[in-house]
Protein backbone atom coordinates (compact mmCIF):
# COMPACT_ATOMS: atom_id res chain seq x y z
CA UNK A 1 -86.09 -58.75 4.62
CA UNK A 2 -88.78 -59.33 2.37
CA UNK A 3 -92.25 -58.39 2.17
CA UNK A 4 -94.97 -59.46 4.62
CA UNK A 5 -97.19 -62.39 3.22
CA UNK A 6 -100.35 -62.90 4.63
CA UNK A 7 -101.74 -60.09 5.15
CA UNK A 8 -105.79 -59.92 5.35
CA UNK A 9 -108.13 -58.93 2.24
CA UNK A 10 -108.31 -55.26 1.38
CA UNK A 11 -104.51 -54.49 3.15
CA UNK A 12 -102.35 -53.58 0.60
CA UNK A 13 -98.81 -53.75 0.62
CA UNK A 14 -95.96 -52.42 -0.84
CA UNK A 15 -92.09 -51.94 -0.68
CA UNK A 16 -90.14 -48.85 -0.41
CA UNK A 17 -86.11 -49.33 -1.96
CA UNK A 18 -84.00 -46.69 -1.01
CA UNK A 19 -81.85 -47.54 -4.12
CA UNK A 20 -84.87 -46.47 -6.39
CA UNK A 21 -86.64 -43.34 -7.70
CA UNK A 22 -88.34 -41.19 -5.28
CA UNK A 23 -92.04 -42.07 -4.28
CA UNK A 24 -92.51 -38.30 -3.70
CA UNK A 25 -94.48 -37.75 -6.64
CA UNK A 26 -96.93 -40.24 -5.47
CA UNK A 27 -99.89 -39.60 -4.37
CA UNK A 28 -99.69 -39.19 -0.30
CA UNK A 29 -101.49 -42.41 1.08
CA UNK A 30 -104.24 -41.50 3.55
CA UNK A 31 -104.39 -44.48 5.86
CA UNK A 32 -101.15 -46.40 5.81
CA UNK A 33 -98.74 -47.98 7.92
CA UNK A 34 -95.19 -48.02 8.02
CA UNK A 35 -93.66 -51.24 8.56
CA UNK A 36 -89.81 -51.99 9.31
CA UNK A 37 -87.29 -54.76 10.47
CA UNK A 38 -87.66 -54.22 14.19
CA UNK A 39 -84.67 -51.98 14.68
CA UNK A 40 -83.95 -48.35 15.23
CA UNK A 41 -82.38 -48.10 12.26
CA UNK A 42 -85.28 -49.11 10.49
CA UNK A 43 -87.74 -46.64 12.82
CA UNK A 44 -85.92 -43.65 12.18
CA UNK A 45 -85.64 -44.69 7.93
CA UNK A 46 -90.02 -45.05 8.38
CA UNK A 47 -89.59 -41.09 9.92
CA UNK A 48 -87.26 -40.00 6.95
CA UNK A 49 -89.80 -41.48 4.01
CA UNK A 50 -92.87 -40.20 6.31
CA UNK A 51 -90.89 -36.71 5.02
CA UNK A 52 -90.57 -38.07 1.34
CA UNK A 53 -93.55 -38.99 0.98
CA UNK A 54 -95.24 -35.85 2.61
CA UNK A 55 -97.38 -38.91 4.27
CA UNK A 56 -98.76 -39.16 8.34
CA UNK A 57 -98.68 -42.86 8.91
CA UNK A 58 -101.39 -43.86 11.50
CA UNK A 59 -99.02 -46.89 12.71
CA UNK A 60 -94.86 -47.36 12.61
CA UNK A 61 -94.76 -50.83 13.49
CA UNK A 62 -92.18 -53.95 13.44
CA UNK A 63 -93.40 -56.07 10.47
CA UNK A 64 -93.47 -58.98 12.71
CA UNK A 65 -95.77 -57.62 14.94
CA UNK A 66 -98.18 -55.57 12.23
CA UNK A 67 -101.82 -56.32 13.22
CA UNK A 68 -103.93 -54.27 9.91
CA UNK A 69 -106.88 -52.02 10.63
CA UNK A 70 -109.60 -52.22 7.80
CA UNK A 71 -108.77 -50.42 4.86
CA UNK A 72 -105.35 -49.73 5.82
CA UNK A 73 -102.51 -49.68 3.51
CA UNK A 74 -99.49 -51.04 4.29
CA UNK A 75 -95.74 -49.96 3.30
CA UNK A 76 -92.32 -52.04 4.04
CA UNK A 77 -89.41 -49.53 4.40
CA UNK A 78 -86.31 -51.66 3.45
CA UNK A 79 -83.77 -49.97 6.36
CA UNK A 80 -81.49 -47.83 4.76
CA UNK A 81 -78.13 -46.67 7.67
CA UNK A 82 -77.55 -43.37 5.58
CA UNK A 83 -80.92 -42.37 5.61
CA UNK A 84 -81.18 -43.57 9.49
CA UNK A 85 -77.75 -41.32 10.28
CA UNK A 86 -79.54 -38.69 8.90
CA UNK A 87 -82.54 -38.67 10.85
CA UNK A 88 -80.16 -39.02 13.87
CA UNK A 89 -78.26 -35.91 13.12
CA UNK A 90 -81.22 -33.84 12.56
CA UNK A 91 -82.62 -35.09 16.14
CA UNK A 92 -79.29 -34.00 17.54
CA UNK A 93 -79.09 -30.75 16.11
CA UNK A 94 -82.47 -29.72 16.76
CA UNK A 95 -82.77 -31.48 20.26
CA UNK A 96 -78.99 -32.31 21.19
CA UNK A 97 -77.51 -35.95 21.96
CA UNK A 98 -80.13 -36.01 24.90
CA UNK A 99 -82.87 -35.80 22.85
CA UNK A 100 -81.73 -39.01 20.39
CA UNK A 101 -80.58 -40.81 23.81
CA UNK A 102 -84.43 -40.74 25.02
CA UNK A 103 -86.04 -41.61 21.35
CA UNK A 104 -83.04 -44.24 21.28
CA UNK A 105 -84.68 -46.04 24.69
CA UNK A 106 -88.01 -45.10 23.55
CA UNK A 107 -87.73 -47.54 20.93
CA UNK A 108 -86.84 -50.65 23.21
CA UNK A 109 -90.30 -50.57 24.20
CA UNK A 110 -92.46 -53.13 23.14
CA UNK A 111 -95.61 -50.88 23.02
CA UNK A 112 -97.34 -51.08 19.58
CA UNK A 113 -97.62 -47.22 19.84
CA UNK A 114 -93.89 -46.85 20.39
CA UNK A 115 -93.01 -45.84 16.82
CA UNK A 116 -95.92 -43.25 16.61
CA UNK A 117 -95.02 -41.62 19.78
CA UNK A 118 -91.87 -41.06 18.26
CA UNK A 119 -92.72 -40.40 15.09
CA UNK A 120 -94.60 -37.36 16.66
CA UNK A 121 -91.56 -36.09 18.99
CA UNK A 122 -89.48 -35.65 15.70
CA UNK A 123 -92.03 -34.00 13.95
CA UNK A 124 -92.52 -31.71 16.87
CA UNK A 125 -88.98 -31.09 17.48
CA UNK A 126 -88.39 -30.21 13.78
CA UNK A 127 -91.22 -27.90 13.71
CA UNK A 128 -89.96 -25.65 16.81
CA UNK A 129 -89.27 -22.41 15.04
CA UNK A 130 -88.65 -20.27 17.59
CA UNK A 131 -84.41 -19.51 18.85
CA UNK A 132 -85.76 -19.29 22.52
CA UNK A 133 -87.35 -22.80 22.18
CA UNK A 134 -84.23 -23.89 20.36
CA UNK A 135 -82.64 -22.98 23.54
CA UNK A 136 -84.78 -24.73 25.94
CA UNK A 137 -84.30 -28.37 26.28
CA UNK A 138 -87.15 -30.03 24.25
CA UNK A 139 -87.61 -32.90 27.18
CA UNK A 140 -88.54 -30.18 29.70
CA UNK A 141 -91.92 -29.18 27.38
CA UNK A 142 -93.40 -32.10 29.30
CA UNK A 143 -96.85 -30.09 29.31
CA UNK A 144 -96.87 -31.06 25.63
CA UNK A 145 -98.88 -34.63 25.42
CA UNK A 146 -96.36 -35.46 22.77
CA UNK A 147 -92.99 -34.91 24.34
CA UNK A 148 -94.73 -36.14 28.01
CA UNK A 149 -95.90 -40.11 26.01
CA UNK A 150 -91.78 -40.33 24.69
CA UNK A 151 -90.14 -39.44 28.20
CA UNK A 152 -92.80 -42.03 29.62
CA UNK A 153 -91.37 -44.38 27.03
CA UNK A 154 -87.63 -43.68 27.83
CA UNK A 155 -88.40 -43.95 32.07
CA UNK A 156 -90.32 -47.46 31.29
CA UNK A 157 -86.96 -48.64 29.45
CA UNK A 158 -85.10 -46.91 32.39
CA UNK A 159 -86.90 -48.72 34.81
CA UNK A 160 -86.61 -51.98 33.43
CA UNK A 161 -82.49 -51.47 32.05
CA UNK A 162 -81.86 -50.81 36.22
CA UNK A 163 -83.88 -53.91 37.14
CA UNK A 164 -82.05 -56.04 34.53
CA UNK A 165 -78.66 -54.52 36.36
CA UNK A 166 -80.14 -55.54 39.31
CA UNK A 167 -81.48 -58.99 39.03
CA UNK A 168 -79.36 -60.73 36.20
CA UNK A 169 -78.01 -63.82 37.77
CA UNK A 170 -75.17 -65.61 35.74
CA UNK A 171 -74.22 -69.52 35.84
CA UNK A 172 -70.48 -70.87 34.98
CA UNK A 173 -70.55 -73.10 32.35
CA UNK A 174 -68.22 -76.06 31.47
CA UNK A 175 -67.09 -74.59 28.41
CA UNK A 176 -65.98 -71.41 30.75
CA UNK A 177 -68.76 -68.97 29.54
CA UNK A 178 -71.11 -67.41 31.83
CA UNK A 179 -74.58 -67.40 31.17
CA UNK A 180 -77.91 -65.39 32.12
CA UNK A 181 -81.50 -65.66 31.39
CA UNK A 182 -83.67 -62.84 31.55
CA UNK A 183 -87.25 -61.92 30.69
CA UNK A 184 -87.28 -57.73 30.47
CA UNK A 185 -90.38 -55.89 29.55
CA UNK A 186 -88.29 -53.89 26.63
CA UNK A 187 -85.60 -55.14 24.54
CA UNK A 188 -83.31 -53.51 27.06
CA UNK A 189 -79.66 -55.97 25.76
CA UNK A 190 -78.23 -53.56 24.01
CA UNK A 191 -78.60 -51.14 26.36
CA UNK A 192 -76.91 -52.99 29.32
CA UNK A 193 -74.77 -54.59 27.94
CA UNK A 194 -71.82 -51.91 27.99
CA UNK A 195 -72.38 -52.43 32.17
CA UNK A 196 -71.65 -55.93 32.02
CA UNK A 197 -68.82 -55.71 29.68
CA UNK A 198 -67.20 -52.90 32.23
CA UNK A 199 -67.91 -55.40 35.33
CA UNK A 200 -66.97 -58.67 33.25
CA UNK A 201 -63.65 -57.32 32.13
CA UNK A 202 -62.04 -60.35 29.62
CA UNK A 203 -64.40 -62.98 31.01
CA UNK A 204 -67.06 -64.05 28.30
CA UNK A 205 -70.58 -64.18 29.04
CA UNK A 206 -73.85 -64.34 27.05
CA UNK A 207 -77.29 -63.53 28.41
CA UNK A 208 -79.97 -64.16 26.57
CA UNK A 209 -83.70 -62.45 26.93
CA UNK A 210 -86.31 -64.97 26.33
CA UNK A 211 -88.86 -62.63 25.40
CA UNK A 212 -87.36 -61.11 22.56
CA UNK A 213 -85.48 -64.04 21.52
CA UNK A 214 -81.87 -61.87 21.34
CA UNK A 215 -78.57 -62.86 23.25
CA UNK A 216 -75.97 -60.15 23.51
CA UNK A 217 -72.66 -61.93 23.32
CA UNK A 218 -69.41 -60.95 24.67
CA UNK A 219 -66.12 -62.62 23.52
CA UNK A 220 -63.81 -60.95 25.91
CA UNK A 221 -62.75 -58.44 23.30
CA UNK A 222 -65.75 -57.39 22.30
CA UNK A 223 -70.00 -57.53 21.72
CA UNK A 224 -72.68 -58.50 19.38
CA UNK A 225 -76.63 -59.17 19.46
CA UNK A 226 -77.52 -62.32 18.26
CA UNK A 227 -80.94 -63.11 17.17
CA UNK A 228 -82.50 -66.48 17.68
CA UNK A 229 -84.87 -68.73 19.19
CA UNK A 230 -83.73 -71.80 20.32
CA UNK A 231 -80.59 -71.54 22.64
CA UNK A 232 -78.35 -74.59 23.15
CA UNK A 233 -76.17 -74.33 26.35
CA UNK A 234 -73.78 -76.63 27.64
CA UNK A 235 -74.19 -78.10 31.70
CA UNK A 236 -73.07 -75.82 34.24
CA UNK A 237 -70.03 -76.35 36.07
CA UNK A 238 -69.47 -78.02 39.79
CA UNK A 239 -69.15 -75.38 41.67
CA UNK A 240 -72.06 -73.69 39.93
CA UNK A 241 -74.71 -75.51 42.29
CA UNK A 242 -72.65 -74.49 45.43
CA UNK A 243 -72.93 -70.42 43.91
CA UNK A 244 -76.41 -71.19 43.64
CA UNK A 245 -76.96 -72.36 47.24
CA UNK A 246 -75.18 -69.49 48.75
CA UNK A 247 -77.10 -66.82 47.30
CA UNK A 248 -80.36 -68.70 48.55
CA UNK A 249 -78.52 -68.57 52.17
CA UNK A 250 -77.84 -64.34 51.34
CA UNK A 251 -81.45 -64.18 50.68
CA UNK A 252 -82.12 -65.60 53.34
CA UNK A 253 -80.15 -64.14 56.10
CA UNK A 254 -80.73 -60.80 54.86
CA UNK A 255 -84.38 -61.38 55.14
CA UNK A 256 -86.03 -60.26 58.30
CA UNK A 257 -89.38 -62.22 59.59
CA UNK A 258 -90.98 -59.61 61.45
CA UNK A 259 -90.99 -57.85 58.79
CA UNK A 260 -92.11 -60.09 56.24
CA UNK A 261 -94.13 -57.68 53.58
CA UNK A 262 -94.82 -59.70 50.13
CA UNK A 263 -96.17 -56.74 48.40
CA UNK A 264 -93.05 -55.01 48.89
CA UNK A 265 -90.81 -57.42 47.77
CA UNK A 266 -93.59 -57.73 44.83
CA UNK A 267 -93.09 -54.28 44.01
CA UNK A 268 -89.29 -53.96 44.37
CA UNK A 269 -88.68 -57.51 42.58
CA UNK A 270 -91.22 -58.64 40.03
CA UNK A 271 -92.41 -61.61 40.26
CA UNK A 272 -91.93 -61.90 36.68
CA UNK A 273 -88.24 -61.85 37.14
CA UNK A 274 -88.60 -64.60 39.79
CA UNK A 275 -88.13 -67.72 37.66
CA UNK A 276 -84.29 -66.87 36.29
CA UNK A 277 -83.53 -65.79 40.36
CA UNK A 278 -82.13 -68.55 42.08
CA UNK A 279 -82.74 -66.96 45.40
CA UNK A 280 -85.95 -66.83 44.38
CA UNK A 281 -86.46 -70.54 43.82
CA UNK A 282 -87.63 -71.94 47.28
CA UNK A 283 -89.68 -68.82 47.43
């Protein structure tokens, strides 16, 4: 990925390559932010140079999503997987594969303070010095402001990977593919889609979230994430229309007048989510 253009007077911007010579004999920048290629891979590779460079970045940010603060400098870090693996194992040995599993969902969010948050919990959880601390799980400190903001992270991304379990709805296309739409709050694909997989067994499906623009697509034998923006899909079978009608008739019957409570059902089924529900549609 190249280097941001267009960024505002007095921002600048540089590149970090891996390949090259250390920058640690620079001098440490005083307001900078890190900026990477949207994965986790390239998050954790921002945390290993934040060490290199003996730097605190005020923002870790996607480079697509970088909004500069005045007089801040800002620093591409090309994502490196060695560096990245090794930032995971030291999270694991210090904090155990619990501990990467929550900065791993942390991530998903799409809060622009996600990568400092996490930024933080490393640092913290390196620092511990103390065997009895090393001892306690790090997740139960939740007293301490910066390991209470991640596990707030990782319940939002739990919250929304259950809802996308629950209210995924899939249409059977001509070409024999099934196909959802969804609109999550985190990029939460990669995280389910090892649940559909299980339930879809050899069947191929795709479902693709419209707000990050990624598709996770499954072949039968096995799954990728696709990135894109536009999404091409061929008619839906026959039969799909009739699938369609009986799950407004489930809605339906299962619903109970008397007890008709909107903000309920608001609460327990976004309204957000209501659009790619087709027992929703009639709603």
């Amino acid at each position: 990925m190249g280097v941001a253009q267009g960024i505002t007077a007095g921002t600048a911007l540089t590149a970090s390559n891996p390949n090259g010579p250390s920058p640690a004999t620079s001098t440490p920048l005083a307001h900078v932010a890190y900026l990477h290629d949207g994965s986790l891979e390239g998050l954790l590779c921002c945390i290993f140079e934040s060490y290199v460079r003996h730097e605190t970045p005020e923002d870790i940010v996607c480079e697509r999503a970088y909004q500069p603060r005045f007089e801040q400098s800002a620093l591409f870090i090309a994502t490196d997987f060695e560096r990245a693996l090794r930032v995971r194992r030291g999270i694991e040995r210090e904090g155990g594969r619990r501990a990467f599993g929550a900065v791993m969902r942390a991530a998903a969010n799409d809060d622009p303070r996600t990568g400092v948050i996490i930024f933080n919990f490393v640092r913290y959880l390196m620092d511990r010095t103390s065997g009895r601390n090393r001892r306690r799980s790090v997740l139960n400190d939740l007293a301490n402001p910066i390991v209470g903001e991640l596990v707030a992270l990782e319940q939002r991304v739990l919250n929304e990977e259950e809802k996308m379990r629950q209210f995924v709805r899939f249409s059977h296309l001509q070409n024999g593919v099934w196909f959802a739409r969804c609109n999550p709050n985190a990029n939460v694909i990669p995280l389910v889609m090892g649940h559909f997989v299980s339930r879809f067994n050899v069947q191929p499906f795709i479902i693709y979230d419209e707000n990050h623009h990624v598709a996770g697509v499954y072949d039968g034998n096995d799954w990728s994430l696709v990135a894109d923006t536009i999404v091409n899909i061929p008619d839906r079978t026959a039969e799909d229309a009739y699938v369609e009608s009986l799950w407004q008739r489930f809605y339906d019957t299962l619903s109970i007048e008397a007890r008709y409570n909107p903000e309920l059902r608001r609460h327990f089924m976004p309204v957000r989510l209501w659009k790619n529900l087709p027992e929703t549609k009639n709603v």
